[in-house]
Protein backbone atom coordinates (compact mmCIF):
# COMPACT_ATOMS: atom_id res chain seq x y z
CA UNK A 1 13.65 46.82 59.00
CA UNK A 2 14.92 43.53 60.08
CA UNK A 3 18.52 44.25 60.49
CA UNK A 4 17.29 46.89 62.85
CA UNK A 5 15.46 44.39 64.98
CA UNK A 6 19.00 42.56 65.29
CA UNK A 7 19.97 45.81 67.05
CA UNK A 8 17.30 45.10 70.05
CA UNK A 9 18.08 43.64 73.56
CA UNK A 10 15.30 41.21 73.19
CA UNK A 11 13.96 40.11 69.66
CA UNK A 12 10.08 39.30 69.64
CA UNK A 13 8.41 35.91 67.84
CA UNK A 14 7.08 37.90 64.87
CA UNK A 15 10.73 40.18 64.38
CA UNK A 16 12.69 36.94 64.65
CA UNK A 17 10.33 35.39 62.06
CA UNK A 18 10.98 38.91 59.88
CA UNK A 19 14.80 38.42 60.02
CA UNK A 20 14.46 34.76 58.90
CA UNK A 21 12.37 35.68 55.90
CA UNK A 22 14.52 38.49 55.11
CA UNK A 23 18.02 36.76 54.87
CA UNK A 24 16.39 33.40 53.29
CA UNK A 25 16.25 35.50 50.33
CA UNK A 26 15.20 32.17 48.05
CA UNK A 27 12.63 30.89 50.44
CA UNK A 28 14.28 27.18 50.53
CA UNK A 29 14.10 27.54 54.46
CA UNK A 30 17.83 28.02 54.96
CA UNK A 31 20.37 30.86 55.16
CA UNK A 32 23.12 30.15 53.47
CA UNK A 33 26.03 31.11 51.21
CA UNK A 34 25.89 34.49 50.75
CA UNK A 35 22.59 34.56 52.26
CA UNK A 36 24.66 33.66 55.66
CA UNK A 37 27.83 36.66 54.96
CA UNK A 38 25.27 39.12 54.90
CA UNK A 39 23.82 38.23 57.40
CA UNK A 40 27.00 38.10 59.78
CA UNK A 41 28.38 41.02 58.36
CA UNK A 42 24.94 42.92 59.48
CA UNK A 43 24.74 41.29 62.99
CA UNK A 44 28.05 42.67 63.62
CA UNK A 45 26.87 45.92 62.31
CA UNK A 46 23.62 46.29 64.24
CA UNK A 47 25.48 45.16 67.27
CA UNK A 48 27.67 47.62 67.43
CA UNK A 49 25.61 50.84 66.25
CA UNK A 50 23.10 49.92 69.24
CA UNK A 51 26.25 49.76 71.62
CA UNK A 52 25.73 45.51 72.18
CA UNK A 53 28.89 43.12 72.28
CA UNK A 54 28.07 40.07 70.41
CA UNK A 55 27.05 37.11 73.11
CA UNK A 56 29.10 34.23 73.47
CA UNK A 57 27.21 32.61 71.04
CA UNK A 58 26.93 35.19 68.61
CA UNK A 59 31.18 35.23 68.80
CA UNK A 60 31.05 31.27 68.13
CA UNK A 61 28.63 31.18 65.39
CA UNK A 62 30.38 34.11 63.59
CA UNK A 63 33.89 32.39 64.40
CA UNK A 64 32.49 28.87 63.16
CA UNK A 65 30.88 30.58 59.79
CA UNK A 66 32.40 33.45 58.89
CA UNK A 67 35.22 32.26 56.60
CA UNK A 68 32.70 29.40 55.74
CA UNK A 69 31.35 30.02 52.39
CA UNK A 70 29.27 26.41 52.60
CA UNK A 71 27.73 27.38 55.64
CA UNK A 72 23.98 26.36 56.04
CA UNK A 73 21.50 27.27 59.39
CA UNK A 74 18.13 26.79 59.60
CA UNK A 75 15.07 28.34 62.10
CA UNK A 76 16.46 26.05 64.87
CA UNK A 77 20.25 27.37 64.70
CA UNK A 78 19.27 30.84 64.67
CA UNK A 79 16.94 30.72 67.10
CA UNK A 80 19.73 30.33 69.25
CA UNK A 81 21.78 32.90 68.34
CA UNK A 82 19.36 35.62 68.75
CA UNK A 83 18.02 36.70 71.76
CA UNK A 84 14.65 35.80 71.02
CA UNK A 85 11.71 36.53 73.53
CA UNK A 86 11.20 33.45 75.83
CA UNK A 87 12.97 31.41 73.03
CA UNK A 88 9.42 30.17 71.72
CA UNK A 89 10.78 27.79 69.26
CA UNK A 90 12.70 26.12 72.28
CA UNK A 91 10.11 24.96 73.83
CA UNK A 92 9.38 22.46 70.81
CA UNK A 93 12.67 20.94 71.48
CA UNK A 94 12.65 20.99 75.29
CA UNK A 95 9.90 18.89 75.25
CA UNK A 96 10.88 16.88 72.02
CA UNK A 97 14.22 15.47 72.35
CA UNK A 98 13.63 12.68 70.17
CA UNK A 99 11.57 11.44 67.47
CA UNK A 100 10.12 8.45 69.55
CA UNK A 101 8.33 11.94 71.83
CA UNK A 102 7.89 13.67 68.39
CA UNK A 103 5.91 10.78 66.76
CA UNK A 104 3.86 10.62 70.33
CA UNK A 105 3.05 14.32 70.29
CA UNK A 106 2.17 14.51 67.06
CA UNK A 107 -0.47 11.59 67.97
CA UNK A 108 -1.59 13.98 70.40
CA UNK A 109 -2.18 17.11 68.70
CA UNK A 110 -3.42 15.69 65.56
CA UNK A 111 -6.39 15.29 67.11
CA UNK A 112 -8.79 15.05 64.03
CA UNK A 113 -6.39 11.86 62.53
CA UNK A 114 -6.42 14.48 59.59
CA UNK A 115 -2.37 14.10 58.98
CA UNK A 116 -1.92 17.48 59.60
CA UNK A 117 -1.59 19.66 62.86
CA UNK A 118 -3.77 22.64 62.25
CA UNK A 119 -3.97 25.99 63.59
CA UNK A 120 -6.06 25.32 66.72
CA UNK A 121 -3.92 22.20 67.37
CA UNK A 122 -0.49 23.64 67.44
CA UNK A 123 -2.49 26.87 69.30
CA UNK A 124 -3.26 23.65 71.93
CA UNK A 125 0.24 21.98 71.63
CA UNK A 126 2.33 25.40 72.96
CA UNK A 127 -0.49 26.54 75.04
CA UNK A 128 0.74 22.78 77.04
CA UNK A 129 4.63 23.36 76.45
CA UNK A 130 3.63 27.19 77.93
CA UNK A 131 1.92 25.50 80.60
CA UNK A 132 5.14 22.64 81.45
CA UNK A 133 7.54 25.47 81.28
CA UNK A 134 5.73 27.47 83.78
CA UNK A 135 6.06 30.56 81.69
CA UNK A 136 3.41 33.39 82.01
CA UNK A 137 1.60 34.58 78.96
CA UNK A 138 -1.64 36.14 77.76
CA UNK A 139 -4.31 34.99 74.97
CA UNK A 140 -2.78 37.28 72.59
CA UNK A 141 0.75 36.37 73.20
CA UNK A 142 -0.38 32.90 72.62
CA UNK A 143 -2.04 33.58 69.07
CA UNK A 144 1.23 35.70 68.20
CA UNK A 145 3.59 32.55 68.72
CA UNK A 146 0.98 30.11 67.06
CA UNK A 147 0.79 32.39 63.89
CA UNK A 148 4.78 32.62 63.79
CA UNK A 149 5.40 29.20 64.18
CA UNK A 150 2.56 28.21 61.45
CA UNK A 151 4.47 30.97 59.05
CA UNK A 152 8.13 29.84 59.61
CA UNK A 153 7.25 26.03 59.00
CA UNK A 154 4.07 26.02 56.92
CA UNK A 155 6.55 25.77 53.50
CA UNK A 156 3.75 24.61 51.01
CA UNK A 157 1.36 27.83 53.07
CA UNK A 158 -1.19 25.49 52.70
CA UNK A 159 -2.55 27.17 56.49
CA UNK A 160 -1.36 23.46 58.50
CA UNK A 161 1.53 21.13 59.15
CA UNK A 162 2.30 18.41 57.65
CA UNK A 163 4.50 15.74 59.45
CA UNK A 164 7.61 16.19 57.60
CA UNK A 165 7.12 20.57 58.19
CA UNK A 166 6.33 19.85 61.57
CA UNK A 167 9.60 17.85 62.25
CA UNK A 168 12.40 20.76 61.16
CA UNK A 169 11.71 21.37 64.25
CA UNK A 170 13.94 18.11 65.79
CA UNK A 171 17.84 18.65 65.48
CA UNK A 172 18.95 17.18 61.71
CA UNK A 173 20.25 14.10 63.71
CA UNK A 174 16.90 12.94 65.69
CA UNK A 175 15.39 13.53 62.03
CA UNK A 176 14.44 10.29 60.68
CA UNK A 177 12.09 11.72 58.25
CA UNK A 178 15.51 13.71 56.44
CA UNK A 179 16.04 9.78 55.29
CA UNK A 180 12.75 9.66 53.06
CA UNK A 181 13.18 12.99 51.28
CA UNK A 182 14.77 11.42 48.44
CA UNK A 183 12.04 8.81 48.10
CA UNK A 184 9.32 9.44 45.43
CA UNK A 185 6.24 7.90 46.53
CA UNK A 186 2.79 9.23 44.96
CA UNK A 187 -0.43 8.20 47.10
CA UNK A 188 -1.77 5.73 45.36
CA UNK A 189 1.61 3.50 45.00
CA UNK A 190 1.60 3.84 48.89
CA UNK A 191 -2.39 2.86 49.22
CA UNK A 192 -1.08 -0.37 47.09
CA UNK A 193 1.23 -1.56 49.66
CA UNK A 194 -0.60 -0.24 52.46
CA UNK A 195 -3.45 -2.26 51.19
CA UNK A 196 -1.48 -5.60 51.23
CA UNK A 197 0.36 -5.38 54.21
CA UNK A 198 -2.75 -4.73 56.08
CA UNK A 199 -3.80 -8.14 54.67
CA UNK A 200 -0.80 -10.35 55.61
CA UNK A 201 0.56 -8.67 58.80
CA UNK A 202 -0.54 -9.09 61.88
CA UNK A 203 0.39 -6.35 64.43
CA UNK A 204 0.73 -8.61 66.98
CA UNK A 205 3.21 -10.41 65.02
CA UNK A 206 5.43 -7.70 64.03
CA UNK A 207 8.59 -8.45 66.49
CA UNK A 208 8.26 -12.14 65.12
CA UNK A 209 8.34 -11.09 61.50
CA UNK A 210 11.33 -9.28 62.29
CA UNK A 211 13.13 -11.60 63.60
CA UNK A 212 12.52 -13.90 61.42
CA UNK A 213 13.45 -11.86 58.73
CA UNK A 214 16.58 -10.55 60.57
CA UNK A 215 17.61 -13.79 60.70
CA UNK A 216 18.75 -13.58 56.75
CA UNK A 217 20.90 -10.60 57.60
CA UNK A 218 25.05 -10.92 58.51
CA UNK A 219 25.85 -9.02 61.61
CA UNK A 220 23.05 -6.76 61.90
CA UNK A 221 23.20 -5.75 57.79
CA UNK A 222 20.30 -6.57 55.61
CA UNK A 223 21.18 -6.57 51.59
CA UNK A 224 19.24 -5.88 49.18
CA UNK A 225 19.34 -9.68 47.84
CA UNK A 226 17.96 -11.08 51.30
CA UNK A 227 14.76 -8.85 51.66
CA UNK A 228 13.90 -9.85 48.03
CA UNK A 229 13.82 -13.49 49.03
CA UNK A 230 10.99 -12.45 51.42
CA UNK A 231 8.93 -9.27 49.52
CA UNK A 232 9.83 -10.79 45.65
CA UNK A 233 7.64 -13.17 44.15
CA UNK A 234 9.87 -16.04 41.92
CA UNK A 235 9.80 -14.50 38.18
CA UNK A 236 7.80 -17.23 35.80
């Protein structure tokens, strides 16, 4: 079924979010290796059996990827290839074109403080980027691009976003948050630290401790030896 949908003129929120799940055939939210051949090799197939040329960016993602056994895309790069109604998942990135307007949006919509953007709140959050774009829809249109774009990032399908599922949505490079993934931190070690540097900082003070501690670095560069003059305690 969904390399018929790649035949269509138009490609709805919940067909596009059928193709995805059909060539990420080990869920890891990425097509890629073979994953990504088959699917090229069956976009160029559907195209022409429904009479299509490939667009001008279907030609340069097959050129760029074709012969590329390494390739990798994700929700955001193939959202652009196909010609998806209204390009839903656009409007995230229209609006959020850095992670300084991420971070402030997801203040916005996470309207419980909960840590999570649930279903009403993201319902709330495109029902505004709907609204900015000036883009006609209905009630049930609405609920149709909520429940796709809770499916397609909701990786743990726990029914809400967390921060880091929320963010595939910025471009790798405006992705701090990629930084951290390698960094094991279970709550309570983070409650620890939390809990003393709410004791000695004060916010108001912030630039000055920076500064001050910037001061240790050369040129810009912080090692690992400076910031342990400041954070480590002298071993008895």
């Amino acid at each position: 079924m969904a390399n018929a949908y790649l035949q269509g003129v138009e490609i709805s929120a919940s067909q596009f979010l059928d193709i995805f799940h059909h060539y990420d055939n080990d869920g890891n939210g990425y097509i890629e290796g073979k994953e990504l051949q088959n699917f090229i090799k069956e976009l160029q197939q559907a195209r022409k059996q429904a009479g299509l040329e490939l667009t001008d960016k279907m030609k340069a993602f097959v050129e760029k990827y074709e012969q590329n056994a390494d390739g990798k895309i994700g929700i955001v790069e193939l959202v652009q290839i196909l010609p998806t109604e209204e390009n839903f998942l656009l409007f995230f990135r229209q609006q959020l074109k850095s992670c300084a307007e991420f971070m402030q949006a997801w203040r916005t919509y996470d309207a419980d403080h909960s840590g999570y953007i649930e279903a009403d709140e993201l319902k709330n959050f495109l029902k505004d980027l709907l609204q900015r774009a000036k883009k006609p829809y209905d009630e049930k249109k609405l609920e149709e691009y909520t429940m796709t774009t809770l499916k397609i990032f909701d990786s743990n399908k726990d029914g809400k976003l967390c921060l880091s599922e929320m963010a595939r949505l910025l471009p790798d490079q405006e992705n701090f948050l990629l930084k951290f993934q390698g960094v094991k931190m279970s709550r309570k070690d983070f409650n620890k630290i939390f809990e003393l540097y709410d004791q000695v900082l004060e916010v108001s003070k912030i630039p000055t401790y920076k500064s001050a501690i910037m001061a240790l670095s050369d040129g810009g560069k912080l090692y690992r030896t400076e910031l342990a003059l400041v954070l480590c305690a002298e071993e008895m």
